[in-house]
Protein backbone atom coordinates (compact mmCIF):
# COMPACT_ATOMS: atom_id res chain seq x y z
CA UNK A 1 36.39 -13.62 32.59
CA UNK A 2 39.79 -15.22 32.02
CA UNK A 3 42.04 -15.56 34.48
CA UNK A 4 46.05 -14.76 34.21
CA UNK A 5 48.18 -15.59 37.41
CA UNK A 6 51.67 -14.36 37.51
CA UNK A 7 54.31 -13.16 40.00
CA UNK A 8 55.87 -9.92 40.42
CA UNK A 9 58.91 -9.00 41.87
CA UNK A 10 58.66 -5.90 44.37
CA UNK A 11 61.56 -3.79 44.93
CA UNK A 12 59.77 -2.48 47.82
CA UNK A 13 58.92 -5.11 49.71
CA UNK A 14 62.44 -7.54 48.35
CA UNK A 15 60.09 -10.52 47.55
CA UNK A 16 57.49 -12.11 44.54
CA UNK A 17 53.65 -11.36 45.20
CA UNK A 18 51.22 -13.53 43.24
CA UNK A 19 49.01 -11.53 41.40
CA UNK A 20 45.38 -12.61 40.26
CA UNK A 21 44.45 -10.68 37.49
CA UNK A 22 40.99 -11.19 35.94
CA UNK A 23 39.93 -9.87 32.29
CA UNK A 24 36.39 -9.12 30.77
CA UNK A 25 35.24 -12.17 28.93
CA UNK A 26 35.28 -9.89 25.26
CA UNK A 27 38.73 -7.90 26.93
CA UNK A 28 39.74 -6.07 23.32
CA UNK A 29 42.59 -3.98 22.78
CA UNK A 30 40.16 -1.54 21.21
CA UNK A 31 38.61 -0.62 24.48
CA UNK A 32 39.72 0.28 27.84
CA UNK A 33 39.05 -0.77 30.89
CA UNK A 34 38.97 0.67 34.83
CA UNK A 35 40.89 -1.53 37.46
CA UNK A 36 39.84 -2.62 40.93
CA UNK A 37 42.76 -3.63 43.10
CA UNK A 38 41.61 -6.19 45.74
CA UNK A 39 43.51 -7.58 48.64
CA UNK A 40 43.93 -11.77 49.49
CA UNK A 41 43.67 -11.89 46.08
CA UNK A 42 43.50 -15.87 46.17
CA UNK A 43 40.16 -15.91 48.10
CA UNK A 44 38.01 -13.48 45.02
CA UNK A 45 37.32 -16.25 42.93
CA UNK A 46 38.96 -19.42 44.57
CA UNK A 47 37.93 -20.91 48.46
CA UNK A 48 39.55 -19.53 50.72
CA UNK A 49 40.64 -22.49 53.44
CA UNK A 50 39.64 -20.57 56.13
CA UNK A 51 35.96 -20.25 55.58
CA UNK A 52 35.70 -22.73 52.67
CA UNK A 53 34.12 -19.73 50.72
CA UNK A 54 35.02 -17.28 48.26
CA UNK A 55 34.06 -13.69 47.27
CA UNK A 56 32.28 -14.68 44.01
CA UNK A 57 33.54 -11.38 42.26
CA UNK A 58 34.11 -13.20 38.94
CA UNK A 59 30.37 -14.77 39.04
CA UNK A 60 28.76 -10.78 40.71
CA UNK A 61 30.78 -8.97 38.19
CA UNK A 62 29.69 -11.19 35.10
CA UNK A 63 26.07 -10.91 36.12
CA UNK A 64 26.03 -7.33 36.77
CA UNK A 65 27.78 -7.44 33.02
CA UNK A 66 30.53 -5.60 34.17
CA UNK A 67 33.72 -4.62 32.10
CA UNK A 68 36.44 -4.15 34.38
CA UNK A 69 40.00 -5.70 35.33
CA UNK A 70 40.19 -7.28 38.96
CA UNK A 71 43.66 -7.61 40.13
CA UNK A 72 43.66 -9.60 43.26
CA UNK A 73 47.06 -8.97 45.18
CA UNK A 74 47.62 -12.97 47.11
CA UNK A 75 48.11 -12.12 50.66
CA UNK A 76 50.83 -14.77 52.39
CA UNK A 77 52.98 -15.10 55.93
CA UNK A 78 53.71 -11.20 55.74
CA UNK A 79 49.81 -10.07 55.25
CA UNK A 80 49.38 -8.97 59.11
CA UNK A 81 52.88 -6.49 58.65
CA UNK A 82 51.76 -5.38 55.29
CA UNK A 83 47.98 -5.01 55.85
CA UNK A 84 48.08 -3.69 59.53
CA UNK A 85 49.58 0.17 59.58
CA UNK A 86 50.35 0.58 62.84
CA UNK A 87 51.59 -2.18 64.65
CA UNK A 88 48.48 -4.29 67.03
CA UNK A 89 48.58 -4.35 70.33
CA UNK A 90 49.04 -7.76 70.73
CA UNK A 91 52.13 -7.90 68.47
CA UNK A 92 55.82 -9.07 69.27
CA UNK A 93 57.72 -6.48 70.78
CA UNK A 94 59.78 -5.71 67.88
CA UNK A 95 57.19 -5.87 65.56
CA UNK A 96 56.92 -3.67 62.66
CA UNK A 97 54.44 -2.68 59.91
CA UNK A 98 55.79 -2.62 56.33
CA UNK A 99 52.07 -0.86 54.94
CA UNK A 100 54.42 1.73 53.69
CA UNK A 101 56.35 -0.77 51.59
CA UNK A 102 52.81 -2.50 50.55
CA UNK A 103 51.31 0.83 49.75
CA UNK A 104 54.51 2.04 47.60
CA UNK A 105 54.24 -1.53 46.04
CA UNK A 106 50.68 -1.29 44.46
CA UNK A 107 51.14 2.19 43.81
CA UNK A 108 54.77 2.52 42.35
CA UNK A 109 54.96 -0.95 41.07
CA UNK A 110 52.08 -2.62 40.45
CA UNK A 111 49.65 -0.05 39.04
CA UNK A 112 51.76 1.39 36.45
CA UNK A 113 52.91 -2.63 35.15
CA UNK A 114 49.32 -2.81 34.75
CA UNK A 115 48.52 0.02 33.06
CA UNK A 116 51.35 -0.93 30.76
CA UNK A 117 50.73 -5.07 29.70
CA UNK A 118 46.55 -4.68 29.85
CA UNK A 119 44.44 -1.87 28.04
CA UNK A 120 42.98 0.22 31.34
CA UNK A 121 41.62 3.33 31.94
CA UNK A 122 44.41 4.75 33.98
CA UNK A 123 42.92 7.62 35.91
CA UNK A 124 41.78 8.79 39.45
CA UNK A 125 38.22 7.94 38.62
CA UNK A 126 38.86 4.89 37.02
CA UNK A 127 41.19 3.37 39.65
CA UNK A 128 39.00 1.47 42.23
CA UNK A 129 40.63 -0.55 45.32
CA UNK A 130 38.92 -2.43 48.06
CA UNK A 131 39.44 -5.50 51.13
CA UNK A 132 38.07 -7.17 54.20
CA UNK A 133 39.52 -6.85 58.07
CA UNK A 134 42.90 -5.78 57.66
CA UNK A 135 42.84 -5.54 53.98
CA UNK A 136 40.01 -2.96 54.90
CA UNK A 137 42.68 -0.95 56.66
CA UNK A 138 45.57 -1.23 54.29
CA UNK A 139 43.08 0.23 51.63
CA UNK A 140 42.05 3.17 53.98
CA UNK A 141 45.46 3.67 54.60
CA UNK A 142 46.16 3.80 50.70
CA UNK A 143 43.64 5.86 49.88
CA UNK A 144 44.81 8.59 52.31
CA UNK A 145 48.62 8.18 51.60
CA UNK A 146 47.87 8.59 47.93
CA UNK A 147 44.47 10.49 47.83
CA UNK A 148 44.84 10.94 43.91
CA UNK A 149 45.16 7.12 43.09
CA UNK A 150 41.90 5.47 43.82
CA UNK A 151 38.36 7.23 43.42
CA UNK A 152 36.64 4.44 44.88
CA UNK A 153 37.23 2.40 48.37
CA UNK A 154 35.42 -0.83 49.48
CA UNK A 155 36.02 -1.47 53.06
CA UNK A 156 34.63 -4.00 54.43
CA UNK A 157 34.71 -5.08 58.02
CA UNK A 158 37.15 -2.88 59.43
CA UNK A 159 39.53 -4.15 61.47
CA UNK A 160 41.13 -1.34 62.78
CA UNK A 161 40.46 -1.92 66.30
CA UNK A 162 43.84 -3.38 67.35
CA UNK A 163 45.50 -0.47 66.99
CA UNK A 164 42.22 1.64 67.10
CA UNK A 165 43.85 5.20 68.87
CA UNK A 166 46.33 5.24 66.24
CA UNK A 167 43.92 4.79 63.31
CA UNK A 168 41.67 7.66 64.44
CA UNK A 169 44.79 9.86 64.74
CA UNK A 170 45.55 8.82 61.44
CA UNK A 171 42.45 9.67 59.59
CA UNK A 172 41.80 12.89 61.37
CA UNK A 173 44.97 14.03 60.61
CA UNK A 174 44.77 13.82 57.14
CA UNK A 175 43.17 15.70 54.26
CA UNK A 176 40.30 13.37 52.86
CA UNK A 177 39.87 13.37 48.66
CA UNK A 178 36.46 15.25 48.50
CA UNK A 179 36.25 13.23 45.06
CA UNK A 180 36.62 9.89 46.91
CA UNK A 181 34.08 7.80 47.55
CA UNK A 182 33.95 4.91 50.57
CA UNK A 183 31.22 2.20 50.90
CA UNK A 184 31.81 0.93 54.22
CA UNK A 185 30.12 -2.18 55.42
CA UNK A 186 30.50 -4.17 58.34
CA UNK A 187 27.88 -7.42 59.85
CA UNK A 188 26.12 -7.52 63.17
CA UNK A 189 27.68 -10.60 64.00
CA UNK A 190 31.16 -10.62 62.84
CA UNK A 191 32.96 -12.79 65.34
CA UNK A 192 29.74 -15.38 64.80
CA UNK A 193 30.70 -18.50 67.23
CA UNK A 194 34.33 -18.28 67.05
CA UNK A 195 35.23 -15.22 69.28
CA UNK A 196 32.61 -13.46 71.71
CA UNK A 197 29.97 -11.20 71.16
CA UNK A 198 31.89 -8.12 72.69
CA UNK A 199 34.75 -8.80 70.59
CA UNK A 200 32.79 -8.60 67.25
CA UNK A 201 31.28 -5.41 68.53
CA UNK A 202 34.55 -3.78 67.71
CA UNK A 203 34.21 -4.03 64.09
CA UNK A 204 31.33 -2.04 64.65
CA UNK A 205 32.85 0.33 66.32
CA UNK A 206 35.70 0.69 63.99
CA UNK A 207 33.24 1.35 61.36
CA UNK A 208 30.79 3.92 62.61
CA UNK A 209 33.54 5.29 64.19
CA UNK A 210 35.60 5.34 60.91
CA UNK A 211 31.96 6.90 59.10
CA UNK A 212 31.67 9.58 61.76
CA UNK A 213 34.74 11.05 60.11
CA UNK A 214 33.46 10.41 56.85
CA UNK A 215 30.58 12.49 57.50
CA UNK A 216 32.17 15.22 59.59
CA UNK A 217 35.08 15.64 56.68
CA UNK A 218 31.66 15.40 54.14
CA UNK A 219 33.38 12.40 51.72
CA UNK A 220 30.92 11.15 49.61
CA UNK A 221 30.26 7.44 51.20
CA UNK A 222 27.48 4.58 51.26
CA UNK A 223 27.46 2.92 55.14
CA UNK A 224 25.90 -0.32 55.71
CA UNK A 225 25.74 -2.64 59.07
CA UNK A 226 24.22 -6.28 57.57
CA UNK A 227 22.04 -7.67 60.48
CA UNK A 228 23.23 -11.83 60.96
CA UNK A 229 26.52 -11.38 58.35
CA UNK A 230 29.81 -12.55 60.05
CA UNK A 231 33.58 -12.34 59.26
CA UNK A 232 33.65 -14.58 56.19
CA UNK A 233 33.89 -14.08 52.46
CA UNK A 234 30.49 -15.82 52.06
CA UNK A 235 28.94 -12.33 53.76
CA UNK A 236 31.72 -10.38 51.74
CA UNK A 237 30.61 -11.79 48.57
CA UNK A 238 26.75 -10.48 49.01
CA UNK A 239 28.40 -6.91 50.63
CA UNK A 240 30.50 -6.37 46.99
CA UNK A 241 27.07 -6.93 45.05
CA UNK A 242 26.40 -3.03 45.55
CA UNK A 243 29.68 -2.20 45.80
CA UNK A 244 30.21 -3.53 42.32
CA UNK A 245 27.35 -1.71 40.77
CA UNK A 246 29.18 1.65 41.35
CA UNK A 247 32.04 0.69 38.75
């Protein structure tokens, strides 16, 4: 796959984003192709420096001889305001979320440049997004602010749990796609040695919690809980094997 990094100016959000955008190795003209959207875009294919691993998507995608277009969306010193919805509990005082701005970003901006400079499929079921820990919940949040844009939502490790009661009010508040389709995964051992064992059991929560409204709003979804895998794109990379093989 060849890879094309550029920066985009959002009107939304008053500041460049670095964009990530991978091709299909014979990307034509003649052919379209569907898009995945994908948050920290800099950690798909290159190390991130936090867990000195990547995601691999290039290498799972090209294996799985997969013709899509990844667009990888660079996270930087704003990610926390833009991934997080509502604000966590441990924020500043005057903290604020700008998901909104984030959210009109890919979907007002970015999207349709896309679907102008590269040859895509541009519809519902052709339009995939996904992320890890807060990018998890900016994607949720996407998917159920603009329920027509994405058919298909990887969320991995949700990270909800900061500002858990608002989340929950959130998504059962709102009117689910009943074309959408979620594959939610989370590890047994998220926090592995860095934070404690009752702390990584709220990723689990957030997930089966986040499922149990899944299945009681009957969205089509795939749930998974990895026994061992912790809060690293080494684990994400294996999760977005089976995720990829939906495309």
């Amino acid at each position: 796959m060849r890879e094309i990094v550029m920066k985009l100016f959002s009107t939304n959000l008053q500041k460049y984003k670095t964009l990530h955008i991978y091709l299909p190795t014979k990307y034509s003209i003649k052919n379209t192709y569907p898009v995945i959207y994908m948050h920290d875009g800099q950690n798909l294919v290159h190390k991130s420096p936090y867990s000195q691993a990547s995601w691999q998507v290039v290498k799972t995608l090209k294996s799985q001889k997969r013709d899509l277009i990844v667009v990888g969306i660079d996270s930087d010193k704003d990610r926390e305001k833009e991934y997080c919805p509502f604000i966590p509990f441990y924020a500043r005082k005057n903290a604020k979320s700008r998901a909104d701005k984030y959210a009109k970003f890919i979907v007002e901006e970015l999207k349709p440049l896309i679907d102008a400079q590269f040859s895509t499929k541009k519809e519902f079921l052709s339009s995939y997004m996904a992320g890890s820990s807060y990018g998890a919940c900016i994607s949720v949040y996407i998917s159920l602010m603009y329920p027509s844009v994405f058919s298909k939502i990887g969320v991995f490790s949700l990270a909800s749990f900061p500002f858990q009661d608002n989340f929950e009010q959130l998504i059962k508040s709102v009117s689910f796609n009943p074309k959408a389709f979620y594959y939610v995964t989370v590890g047994t051992n998220e926090c592995n040695k860095d934070l404690s064992k009752i702390h990584g059991n709220y990723y689990l929560m957030a997930s089966r919690t986040f499922v149990k409204e899944l299945e009681l709003n009957k969205i089509p979804h795939y749930y998974q809980e990895f026994d061992g895998d912790y809060h690293s794109e080494k684990c994400w990379r294996g999760q977005f094997v089976n995720f990829a093989k939906l495309f």
